[in-house]
Protein backbone atom coordinates (compact mmCIF):
# COMPACT_ATOMS: atom_id res chain seq x y z
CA UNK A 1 21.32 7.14 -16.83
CA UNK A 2 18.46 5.12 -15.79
CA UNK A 3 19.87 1.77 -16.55
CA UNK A 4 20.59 1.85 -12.84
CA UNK A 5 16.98 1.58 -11.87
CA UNK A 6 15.54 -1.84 -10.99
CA UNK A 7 13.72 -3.76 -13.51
CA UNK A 8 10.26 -3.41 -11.41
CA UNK A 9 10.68 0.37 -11.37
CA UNK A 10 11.67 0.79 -15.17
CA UNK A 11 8.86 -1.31 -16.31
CA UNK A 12 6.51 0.64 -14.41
CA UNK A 13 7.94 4.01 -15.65
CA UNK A 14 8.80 2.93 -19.19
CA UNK A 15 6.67 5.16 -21.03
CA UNK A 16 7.83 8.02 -18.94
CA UNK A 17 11.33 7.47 -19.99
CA UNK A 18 10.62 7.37 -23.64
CA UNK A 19 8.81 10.79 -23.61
CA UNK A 20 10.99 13.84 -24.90
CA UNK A 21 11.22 15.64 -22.32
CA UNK A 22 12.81 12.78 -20.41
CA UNK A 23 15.45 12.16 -23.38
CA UNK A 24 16.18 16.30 -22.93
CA UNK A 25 16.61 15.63 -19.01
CA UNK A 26 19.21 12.83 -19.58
CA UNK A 27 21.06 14.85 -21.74
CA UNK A 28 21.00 18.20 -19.52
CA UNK A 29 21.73 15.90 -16.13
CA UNK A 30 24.52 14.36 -18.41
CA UNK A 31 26.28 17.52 -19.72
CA UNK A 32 25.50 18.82 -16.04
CA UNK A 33 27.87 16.40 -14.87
CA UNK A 34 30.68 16.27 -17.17
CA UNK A 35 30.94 20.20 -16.81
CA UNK A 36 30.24 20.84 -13.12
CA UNK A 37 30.23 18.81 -9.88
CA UNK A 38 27.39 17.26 -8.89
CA UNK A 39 25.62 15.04 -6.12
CA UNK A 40 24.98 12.90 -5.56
CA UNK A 41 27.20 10.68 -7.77
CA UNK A 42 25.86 9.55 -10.76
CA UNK A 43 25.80 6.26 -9.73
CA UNK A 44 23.56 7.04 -6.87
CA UNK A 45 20.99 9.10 -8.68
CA UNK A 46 18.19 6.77 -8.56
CA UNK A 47 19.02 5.03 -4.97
CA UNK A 48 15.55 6.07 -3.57
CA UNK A 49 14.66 3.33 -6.30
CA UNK A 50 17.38 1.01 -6.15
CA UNK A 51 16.77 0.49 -2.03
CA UNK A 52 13.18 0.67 -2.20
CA UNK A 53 11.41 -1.76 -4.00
CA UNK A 54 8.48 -1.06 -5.73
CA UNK A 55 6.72 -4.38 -4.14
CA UNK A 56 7.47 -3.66 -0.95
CA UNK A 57 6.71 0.22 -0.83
CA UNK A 58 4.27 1.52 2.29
CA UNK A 59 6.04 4.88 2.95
CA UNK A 60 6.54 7.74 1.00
CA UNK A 61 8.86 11.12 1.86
CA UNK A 62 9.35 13.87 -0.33
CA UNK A 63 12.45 16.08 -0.31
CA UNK A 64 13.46 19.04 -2.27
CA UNK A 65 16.85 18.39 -3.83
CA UNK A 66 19.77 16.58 -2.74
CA UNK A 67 22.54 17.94 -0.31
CA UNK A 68 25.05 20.18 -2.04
CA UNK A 69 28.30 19.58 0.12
CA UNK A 70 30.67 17.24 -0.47
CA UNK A 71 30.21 13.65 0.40
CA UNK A 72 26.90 14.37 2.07
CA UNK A 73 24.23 13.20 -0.78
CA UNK A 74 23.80 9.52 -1.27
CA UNK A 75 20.59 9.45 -3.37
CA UNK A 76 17.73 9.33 -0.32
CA UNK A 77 16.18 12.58 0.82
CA UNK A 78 17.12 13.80 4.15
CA UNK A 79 19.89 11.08 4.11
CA UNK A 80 23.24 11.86 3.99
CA UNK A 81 26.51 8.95 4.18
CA UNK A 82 28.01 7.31 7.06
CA UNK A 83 30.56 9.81 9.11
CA UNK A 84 29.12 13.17 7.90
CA UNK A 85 27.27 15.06 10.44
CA UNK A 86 24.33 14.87 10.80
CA UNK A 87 21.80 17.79 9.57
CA UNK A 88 19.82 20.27 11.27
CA UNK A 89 16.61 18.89 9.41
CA UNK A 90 17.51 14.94 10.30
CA UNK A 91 18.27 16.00 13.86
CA UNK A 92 14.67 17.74 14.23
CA UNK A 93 13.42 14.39 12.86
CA UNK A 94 15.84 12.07 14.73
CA UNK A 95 14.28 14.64 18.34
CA UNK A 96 10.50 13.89 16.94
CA UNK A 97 11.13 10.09 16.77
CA UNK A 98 12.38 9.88 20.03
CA UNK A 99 9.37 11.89 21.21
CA UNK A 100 6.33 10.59 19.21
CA UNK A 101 7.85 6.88 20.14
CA UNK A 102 8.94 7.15 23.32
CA UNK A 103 12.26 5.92 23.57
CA UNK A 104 16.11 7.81 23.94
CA UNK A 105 17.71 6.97 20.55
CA UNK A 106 21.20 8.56 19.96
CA UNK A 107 22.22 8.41 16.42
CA UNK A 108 25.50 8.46 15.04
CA UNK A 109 24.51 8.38 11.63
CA UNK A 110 22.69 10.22 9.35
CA UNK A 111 22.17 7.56 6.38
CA UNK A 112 18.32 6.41 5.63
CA UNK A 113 19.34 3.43 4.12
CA UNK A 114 17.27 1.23 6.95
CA UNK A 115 14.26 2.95 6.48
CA UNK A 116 14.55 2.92 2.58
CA UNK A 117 14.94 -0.74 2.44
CA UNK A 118 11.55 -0.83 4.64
CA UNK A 119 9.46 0.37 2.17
CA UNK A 120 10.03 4.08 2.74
CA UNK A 121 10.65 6.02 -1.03
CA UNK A 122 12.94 8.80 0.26
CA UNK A 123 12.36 10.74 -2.72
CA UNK A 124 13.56 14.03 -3.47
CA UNK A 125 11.58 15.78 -6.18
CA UNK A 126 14.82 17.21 -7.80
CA UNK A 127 17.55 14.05 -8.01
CA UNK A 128 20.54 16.52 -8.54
CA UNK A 129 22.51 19.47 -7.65
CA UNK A 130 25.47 20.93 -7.80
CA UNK A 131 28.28 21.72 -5.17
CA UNK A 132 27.54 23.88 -3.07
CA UNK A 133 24.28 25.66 -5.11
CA UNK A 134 21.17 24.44 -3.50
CA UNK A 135 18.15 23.90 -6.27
CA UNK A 136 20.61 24.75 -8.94
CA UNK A 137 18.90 21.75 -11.04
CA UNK A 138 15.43 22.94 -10.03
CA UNK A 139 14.89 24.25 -13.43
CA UNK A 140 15.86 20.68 -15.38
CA UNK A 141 12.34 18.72 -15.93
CA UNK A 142 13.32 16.42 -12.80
CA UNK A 143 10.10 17.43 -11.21
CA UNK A 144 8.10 16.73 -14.23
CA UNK A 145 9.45 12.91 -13.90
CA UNK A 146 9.15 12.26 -10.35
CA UNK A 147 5.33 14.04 -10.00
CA UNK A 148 4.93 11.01 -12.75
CA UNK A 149 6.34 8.64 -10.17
CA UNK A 150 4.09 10.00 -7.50
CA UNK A 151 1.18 9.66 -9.44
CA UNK A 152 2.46 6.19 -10.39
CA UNK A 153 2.47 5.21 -6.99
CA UNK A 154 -0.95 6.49 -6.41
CA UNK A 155 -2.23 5.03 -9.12
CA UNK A 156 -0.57 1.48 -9.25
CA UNK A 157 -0.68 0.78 -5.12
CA UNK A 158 -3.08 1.13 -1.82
CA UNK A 159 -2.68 1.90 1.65
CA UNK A 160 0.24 3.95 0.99
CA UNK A 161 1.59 6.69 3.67
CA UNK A 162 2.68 10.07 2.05
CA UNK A 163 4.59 11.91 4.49
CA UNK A 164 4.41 15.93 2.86
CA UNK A 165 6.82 17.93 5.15
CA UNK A 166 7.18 22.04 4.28
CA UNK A 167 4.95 23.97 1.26
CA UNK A 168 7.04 22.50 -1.03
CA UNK A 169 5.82 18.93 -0.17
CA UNK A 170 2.46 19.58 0.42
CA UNK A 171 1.81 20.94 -3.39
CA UNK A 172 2.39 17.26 -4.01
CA UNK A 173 -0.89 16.36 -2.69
CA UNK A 174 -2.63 16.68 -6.08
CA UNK A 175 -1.16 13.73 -7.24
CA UNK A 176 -1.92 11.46 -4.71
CA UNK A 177 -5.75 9.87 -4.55
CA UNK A 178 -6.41 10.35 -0.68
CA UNK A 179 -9.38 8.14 -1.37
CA UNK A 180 -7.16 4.84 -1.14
CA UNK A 181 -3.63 5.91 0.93
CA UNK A 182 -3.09 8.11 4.08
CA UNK A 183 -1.37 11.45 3.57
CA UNK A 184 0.29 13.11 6.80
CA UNK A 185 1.51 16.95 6.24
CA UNK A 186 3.63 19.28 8.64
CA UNK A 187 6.06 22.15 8.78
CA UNK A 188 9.42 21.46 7.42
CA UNK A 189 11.76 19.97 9.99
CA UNK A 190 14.42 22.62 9.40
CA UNK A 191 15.62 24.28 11.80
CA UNK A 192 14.06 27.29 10.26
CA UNK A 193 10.90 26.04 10.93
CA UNK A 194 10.55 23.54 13.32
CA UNK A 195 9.86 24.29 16.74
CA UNK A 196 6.25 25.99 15.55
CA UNK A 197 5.20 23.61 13.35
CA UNK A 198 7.57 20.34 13.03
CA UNK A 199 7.47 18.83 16.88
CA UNK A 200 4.48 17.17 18.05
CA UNK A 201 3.13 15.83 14.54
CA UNK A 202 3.48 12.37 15.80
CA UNK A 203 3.69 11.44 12.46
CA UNK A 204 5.48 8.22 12.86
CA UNK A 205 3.21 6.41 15.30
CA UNK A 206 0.33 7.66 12.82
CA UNK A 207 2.12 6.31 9.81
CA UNK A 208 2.85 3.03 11.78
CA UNK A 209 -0.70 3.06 13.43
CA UNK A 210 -1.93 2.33 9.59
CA UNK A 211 0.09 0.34 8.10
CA UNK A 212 -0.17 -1.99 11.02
CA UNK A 213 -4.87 -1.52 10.58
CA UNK A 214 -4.32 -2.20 6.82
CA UNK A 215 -2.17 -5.48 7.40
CA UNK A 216 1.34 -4.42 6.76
CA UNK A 217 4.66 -3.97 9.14
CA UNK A 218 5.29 -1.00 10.96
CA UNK A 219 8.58 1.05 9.81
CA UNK A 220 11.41 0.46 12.51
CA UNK A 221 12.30 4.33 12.81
């Protein structure tokens, strides 16, 4: 399963995948698959990885699981493919852009694949699901591996933005050393949530705003 993952990512994650409880992950995520359907497709599982490289990482998001409709998931959190409609969540993102940058942007698409091959790790802390049963993979070990690549990241690189959107997010913090990157945290931008405590965060200019002080390109949002 993780022979997709690029050589820079595997070698820094190695020892992670040789622990047991990563062996009894592949297996459940394999038997998952062959008995139910899942998304995204198994080929896509580790996309945060494969368009983000490990080099060239500045921005991190953190998700909750992938979408759970068909066709929608595509391996990046909030993303979904080209010609599905666009989510409540990314739309309440897509309307805080606009705002906190000050331009009229009018997407037609809903796929992150720009911003992943920024630098942004659109990572979702569960990388499966299946149809149409949101979190039904929460209980694999998924989280146990990617809190590992968190604290990787936090570890191994500086000057890194962690964007922690909703509770859920924001328990991530204890992973990351706040000492060396910048971490940003709001209300979820579902719709559920957003209008008291999504809007105005302004997060993007902020994250942009520091990379550019620390010597690194801004994300083109």
């Amino acid at each position: 399963m993780f022979e997709t993952i690029p050589s820079e990512w595997k070698n820094l994650l190695n020892l992670e995948f040789e622990k047991p409880y990563f062996i009894q992950l592949e297996e459940n995520v394999y038997a998952e698959y062959e008995n139910f359907t899942c998304f995204p497709p198994k080929e896509l599982i580790f996309n945060a990885f494969n368009l983000c490289s490990f080099d060239d990482l500045k921005v991190v998001i953190i998700g909750q699981d992938p979408y759970h409709g068909v066709g929608e998931a595509n391996g990046l959190c909030f993303s979904v493919n080209d010609n599905v409609k666009i989510p409540p969540s990314l739309r309440n993102i897509y309307t805080e852009i606009n705002a906190d940058l000050n331009r009229i942007m009018l997407p037609t698409s809903g796929n992150l694949e720009h911003w992943a091959k920024q630098g942004v790790l659109l990572l979702n802390a569960t990388l499966s699901v299946r149809k149409d049963e949101a979190n039904s993979h929460k209980y694999l070990d998924w989280q146990k591996f990617t809190d590992a690549v968190i604290q990787k990241i936090s570890d191994e690189k500086e000057h890194v933005v962690f964007l922690l959107w909703g509770s859920f997010a924001q328990k991530k913090i204890k992973f990351v050393d706040e000492s060396k990157h910048f971490v940003l945290q709001s209300g979820h931008p579902s719709f559920a949530h957003s209008h008291k405590k999504w809007f105005n965060n302004n997060h993007f200019s902020k994250t942009n705003n520091y990379l550019i002080n620390n010597s690194l390109d801004a994300i083109d949002w």
